[in-house]
PDB file of N, CA and C in Angstrom:
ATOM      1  N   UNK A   1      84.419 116.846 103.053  1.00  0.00           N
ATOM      2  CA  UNK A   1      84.301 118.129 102.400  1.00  0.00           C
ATOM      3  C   UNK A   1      83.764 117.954 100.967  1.00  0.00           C
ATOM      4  N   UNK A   2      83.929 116.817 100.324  1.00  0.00           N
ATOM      5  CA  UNK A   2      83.475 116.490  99.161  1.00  0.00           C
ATOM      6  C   UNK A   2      82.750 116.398  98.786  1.00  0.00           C
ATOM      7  N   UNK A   3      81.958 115.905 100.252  1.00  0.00           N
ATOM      8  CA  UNK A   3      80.505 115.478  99.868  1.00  0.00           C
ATOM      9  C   UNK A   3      79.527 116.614 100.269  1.00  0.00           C
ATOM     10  N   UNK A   4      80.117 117.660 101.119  1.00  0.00           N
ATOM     11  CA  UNK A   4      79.552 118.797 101.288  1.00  0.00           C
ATOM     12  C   UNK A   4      79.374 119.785  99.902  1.00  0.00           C
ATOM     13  N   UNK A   5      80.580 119.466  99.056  1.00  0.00           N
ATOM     14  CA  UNK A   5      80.665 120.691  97.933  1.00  0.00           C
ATOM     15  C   UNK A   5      79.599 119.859  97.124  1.00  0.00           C
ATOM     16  N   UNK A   6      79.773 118.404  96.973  1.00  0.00           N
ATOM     17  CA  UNK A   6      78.508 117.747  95.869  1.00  0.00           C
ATOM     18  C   UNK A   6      76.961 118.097  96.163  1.00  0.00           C
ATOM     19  N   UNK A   7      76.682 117.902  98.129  1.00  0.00           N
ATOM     20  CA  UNK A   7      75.326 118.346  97.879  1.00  0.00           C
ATOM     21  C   UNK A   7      74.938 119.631  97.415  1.00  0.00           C
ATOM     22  N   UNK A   8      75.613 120.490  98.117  1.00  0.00           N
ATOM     23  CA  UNK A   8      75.579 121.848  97.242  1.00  0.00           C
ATOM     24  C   UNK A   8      75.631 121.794  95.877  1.00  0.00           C
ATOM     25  N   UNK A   9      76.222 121.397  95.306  1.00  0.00           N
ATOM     26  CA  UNK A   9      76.053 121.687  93.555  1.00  0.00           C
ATOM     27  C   UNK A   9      74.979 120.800  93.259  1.00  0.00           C
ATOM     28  N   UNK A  10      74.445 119.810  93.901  1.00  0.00           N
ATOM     29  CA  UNK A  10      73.261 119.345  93.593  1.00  0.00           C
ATOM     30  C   UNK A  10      72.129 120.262  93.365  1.00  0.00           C
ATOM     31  N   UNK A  11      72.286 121.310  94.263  1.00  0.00           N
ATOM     32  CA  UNK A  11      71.115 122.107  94.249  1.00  0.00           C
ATOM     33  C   UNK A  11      70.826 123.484  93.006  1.00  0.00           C
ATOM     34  N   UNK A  12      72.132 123.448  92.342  1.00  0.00           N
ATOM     35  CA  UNK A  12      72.543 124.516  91.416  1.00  0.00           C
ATOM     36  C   UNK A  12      71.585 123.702  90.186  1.00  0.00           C
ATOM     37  N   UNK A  13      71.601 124.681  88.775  1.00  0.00           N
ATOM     38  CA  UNK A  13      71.463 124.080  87.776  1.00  0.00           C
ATOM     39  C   UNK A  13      72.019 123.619  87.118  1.00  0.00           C
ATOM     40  N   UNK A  14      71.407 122.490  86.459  1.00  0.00           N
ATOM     41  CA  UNK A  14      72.740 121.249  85.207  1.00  0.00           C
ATOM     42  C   UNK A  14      73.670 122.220  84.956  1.00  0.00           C
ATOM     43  N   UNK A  15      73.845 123.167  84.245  1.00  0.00           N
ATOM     44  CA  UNK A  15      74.732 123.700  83.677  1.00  0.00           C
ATOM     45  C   UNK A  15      75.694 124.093  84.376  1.00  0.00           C
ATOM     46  N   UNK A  16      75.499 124.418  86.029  1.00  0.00           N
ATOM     47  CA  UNK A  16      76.293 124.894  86.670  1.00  0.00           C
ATOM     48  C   UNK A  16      77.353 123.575  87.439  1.00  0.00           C
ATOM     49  N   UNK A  17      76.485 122.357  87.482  1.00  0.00           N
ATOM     50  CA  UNK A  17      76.821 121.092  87.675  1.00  0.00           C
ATOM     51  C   UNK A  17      77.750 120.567  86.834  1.00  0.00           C
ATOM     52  N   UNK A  18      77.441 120.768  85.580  1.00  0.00           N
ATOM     53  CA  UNK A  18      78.369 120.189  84.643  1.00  0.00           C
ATOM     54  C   UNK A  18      79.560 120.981  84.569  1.00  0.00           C
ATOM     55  N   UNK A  19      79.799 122.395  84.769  1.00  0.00           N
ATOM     56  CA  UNK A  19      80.900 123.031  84.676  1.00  0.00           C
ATOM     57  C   UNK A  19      81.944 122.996  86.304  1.00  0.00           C
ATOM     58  N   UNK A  20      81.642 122.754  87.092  1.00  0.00           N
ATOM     59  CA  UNK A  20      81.812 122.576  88.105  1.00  0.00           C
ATOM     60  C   UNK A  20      82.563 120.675  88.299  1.00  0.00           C
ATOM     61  N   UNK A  21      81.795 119.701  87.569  1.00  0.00           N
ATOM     62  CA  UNK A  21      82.681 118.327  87.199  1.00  0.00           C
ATOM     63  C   UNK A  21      83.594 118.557  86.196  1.00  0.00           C
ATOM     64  N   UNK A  22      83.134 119.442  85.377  1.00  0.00           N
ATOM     65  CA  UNK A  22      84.004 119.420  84.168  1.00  0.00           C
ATOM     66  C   UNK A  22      85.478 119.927  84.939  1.00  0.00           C
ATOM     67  N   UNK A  23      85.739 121.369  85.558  1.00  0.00           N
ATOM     68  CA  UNK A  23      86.861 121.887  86.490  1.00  0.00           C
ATOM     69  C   UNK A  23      87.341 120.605  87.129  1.00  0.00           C
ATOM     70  N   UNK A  24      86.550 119.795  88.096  1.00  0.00           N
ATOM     71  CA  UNK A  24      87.048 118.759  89.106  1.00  0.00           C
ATOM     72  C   UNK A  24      87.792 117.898  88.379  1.00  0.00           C
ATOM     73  N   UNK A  25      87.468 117.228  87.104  1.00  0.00           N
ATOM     74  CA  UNK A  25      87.869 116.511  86.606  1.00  0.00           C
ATOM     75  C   UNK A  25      88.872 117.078  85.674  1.00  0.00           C
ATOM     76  N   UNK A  26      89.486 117.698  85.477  1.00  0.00           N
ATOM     77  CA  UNK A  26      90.361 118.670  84.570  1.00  0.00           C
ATOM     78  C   UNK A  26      91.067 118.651  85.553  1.00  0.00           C
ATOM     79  N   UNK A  27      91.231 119.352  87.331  1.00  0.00           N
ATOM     80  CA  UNK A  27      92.027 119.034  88.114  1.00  0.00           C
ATOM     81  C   UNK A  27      92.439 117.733  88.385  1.00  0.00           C
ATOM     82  N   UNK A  28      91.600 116.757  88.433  1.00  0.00           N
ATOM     83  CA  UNK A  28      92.122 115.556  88.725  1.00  0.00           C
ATOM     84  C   UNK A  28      93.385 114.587  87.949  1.00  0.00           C
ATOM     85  N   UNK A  29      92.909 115.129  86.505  1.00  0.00           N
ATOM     86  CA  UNK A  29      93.736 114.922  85.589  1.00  0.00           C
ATOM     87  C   UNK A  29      94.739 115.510  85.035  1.00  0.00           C
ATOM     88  N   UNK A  30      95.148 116.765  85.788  1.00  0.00           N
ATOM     89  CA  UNK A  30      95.971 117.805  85.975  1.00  0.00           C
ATOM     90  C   UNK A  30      96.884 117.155  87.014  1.00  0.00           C
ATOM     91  N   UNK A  31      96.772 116.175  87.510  1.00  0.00           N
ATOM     92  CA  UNK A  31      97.487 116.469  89.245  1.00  0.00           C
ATOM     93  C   UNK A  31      98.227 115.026  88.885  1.00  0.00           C
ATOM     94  N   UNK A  32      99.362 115.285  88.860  1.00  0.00           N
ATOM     95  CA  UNK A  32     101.156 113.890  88.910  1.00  0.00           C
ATOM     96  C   UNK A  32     100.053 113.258  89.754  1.00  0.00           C
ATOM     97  N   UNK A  33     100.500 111.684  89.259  1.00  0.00           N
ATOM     98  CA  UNK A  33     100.345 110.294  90.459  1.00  0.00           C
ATOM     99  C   UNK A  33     101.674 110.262  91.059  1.00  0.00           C
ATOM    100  N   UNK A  34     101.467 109.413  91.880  1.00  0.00           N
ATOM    101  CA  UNK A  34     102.482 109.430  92.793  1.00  0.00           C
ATOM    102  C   UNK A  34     103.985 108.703  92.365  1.00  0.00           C
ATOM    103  N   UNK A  35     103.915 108.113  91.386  1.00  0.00           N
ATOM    104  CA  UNK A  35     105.309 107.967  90.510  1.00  0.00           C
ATOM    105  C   UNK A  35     105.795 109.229  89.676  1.00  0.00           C
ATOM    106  N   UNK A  36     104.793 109.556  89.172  1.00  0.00           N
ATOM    107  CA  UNK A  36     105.265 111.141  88.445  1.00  0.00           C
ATOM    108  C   UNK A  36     105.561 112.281  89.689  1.00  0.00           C
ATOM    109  N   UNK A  37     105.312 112.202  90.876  1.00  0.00           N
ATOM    110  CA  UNK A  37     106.012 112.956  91.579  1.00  0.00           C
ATOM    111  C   UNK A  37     107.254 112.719  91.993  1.00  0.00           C
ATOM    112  N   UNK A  38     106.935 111.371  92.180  1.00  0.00           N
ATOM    113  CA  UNK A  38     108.597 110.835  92.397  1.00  0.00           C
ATOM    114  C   UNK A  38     110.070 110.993  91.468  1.00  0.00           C
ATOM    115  N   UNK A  39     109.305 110.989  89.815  1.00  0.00           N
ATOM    116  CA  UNK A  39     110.384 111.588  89.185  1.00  0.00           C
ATOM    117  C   UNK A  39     110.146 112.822  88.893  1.00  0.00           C
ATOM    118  N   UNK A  40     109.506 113.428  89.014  1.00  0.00           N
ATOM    119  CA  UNK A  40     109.975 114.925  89.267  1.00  0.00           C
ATOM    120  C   UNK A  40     110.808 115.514  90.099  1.00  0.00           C
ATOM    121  N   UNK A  41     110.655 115.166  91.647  1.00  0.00           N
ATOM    122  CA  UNK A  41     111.496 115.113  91.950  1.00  0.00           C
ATOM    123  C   UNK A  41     112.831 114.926  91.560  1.00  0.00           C
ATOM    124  N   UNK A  42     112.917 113.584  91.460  1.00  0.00           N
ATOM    125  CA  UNK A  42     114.135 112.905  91.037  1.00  0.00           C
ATOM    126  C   UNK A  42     114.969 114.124  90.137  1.00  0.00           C
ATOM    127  N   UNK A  43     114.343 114.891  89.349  1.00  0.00           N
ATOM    128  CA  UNK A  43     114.790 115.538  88.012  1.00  0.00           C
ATOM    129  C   UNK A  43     115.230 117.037  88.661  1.00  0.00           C
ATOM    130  N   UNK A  44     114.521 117.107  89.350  1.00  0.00           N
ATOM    131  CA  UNK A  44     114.854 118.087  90.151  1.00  0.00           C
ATOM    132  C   UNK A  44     116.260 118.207  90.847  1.00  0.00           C
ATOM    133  N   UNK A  45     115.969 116.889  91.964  1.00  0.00           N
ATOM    134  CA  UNK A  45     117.471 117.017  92.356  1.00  0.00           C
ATOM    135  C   UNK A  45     119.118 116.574  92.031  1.00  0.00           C
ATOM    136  N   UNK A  46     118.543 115.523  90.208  1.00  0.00           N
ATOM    137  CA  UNK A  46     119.709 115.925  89.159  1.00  0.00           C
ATOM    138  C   UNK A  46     119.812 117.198  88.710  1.00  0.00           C
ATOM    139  N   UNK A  47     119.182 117.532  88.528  1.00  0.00           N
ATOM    140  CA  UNK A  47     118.918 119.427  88.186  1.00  0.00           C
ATOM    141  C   UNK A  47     120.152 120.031  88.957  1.00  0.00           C
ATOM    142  N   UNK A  48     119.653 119.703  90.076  1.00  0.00           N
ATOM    143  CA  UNK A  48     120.631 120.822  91.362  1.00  0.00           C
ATOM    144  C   UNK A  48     122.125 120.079  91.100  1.00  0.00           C
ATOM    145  N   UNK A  49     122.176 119.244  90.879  1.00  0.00           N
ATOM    146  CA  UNK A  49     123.468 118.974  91.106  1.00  0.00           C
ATOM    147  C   UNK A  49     124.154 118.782  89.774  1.00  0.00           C
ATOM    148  N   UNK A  50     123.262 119.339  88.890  1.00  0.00           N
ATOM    149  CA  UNK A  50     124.201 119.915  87.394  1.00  0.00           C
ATOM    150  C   UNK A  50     123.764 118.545  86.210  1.00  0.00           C
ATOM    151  N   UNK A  51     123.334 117.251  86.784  1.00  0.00           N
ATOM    152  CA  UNK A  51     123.419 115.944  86.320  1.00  0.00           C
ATOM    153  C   UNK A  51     122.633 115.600  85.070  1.00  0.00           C
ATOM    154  N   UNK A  52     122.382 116.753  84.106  1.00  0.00           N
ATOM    155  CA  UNK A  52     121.637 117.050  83.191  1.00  0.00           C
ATOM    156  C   UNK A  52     121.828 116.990  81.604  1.00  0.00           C
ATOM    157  N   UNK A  53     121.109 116.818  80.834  1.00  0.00           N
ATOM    158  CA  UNK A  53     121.681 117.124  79.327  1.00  0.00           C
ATOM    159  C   UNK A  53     121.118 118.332  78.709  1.00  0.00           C
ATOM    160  N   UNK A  54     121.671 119.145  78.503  1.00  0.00           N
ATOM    161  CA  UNK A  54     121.064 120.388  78.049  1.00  0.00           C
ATOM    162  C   UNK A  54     120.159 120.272  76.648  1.00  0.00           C
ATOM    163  N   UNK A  55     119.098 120.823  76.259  1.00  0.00           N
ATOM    164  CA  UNK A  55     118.818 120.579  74.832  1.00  0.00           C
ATOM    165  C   UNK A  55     119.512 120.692  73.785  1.00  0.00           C
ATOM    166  N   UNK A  56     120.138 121.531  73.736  1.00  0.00           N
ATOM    167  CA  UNK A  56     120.715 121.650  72.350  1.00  0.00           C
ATOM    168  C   UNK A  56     121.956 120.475  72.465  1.00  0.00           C
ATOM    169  N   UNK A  57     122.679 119.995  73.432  1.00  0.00           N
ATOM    170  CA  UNK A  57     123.572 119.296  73.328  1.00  0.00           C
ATOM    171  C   UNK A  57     122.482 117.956  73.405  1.00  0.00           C
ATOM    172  N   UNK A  58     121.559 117.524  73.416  1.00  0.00           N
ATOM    173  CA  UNK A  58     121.019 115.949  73.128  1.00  0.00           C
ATOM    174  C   UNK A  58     120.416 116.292  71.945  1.00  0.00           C
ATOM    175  N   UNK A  59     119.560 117.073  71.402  1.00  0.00           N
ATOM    176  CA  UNK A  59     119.509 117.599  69.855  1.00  0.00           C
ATOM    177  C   UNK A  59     120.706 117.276  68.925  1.00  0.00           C
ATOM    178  N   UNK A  60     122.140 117.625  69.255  1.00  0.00           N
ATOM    179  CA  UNK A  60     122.848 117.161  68.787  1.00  0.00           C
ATOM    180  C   UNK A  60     123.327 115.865  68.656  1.00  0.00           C
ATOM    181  N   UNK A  61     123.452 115.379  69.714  1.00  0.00           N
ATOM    182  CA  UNK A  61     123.662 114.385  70.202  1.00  0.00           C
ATOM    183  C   UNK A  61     122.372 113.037  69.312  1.00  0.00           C
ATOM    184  N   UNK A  62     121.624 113.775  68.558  1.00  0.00           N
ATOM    185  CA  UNK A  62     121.136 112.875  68.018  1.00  0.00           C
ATOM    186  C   UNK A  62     120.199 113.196  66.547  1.00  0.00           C
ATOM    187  N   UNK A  63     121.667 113.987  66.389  1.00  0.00           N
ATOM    188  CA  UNK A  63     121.842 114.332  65.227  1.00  0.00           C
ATOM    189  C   UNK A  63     120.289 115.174  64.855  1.00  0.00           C
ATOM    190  N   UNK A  64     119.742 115.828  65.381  1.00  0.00           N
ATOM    191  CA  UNK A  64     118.148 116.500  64.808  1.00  0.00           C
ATOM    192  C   UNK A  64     118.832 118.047  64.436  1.00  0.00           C
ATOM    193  N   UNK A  65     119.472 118.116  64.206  1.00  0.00           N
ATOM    194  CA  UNK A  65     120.108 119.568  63.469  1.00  0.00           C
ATOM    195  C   UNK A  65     120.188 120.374  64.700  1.00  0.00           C
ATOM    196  N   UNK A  66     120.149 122.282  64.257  1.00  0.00           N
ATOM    197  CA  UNK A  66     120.117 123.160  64.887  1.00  0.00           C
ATOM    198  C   UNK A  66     118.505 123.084  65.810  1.00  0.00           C
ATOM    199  N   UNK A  67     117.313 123.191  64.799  1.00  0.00           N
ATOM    200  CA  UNK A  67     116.112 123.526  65.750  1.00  0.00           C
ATOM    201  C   UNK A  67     115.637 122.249  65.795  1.00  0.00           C
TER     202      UNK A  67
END
């Protein structure tokens, strides 16, 4: 499919080419690797089960004041 959407934008103009890599690559670099999904997860399902530090209590917790 990739290579279907590339010949097509081959046929567009530069400008439309370049905005079109520019998006792809903005997604690509938008998108967790597969360790950053893994702790997301992870955070997630400390989340659910309460296993968390709230901000203002690790703010405190290290001494950075109120804000």
């Amino acid at each position: 499919m990739l290579e279907q959407a590339i010949a097509r934008l081959r046929k567009m103009p530069d400008a439309v080419q370049d905005l079109a890599a520019q998006r792809l690559l903005q997604h690509v670099d938008d998108t967790p690797e597969t360790d950053e999904l893994a702790a997301i997860d992870e955070g997630r399902r400390a989340f659910a089960l309460g296993e968390f530090t709230a901000l203002d209590e690790w703010r405190h917790d290290l001494e950075l004041g109120d804000r």
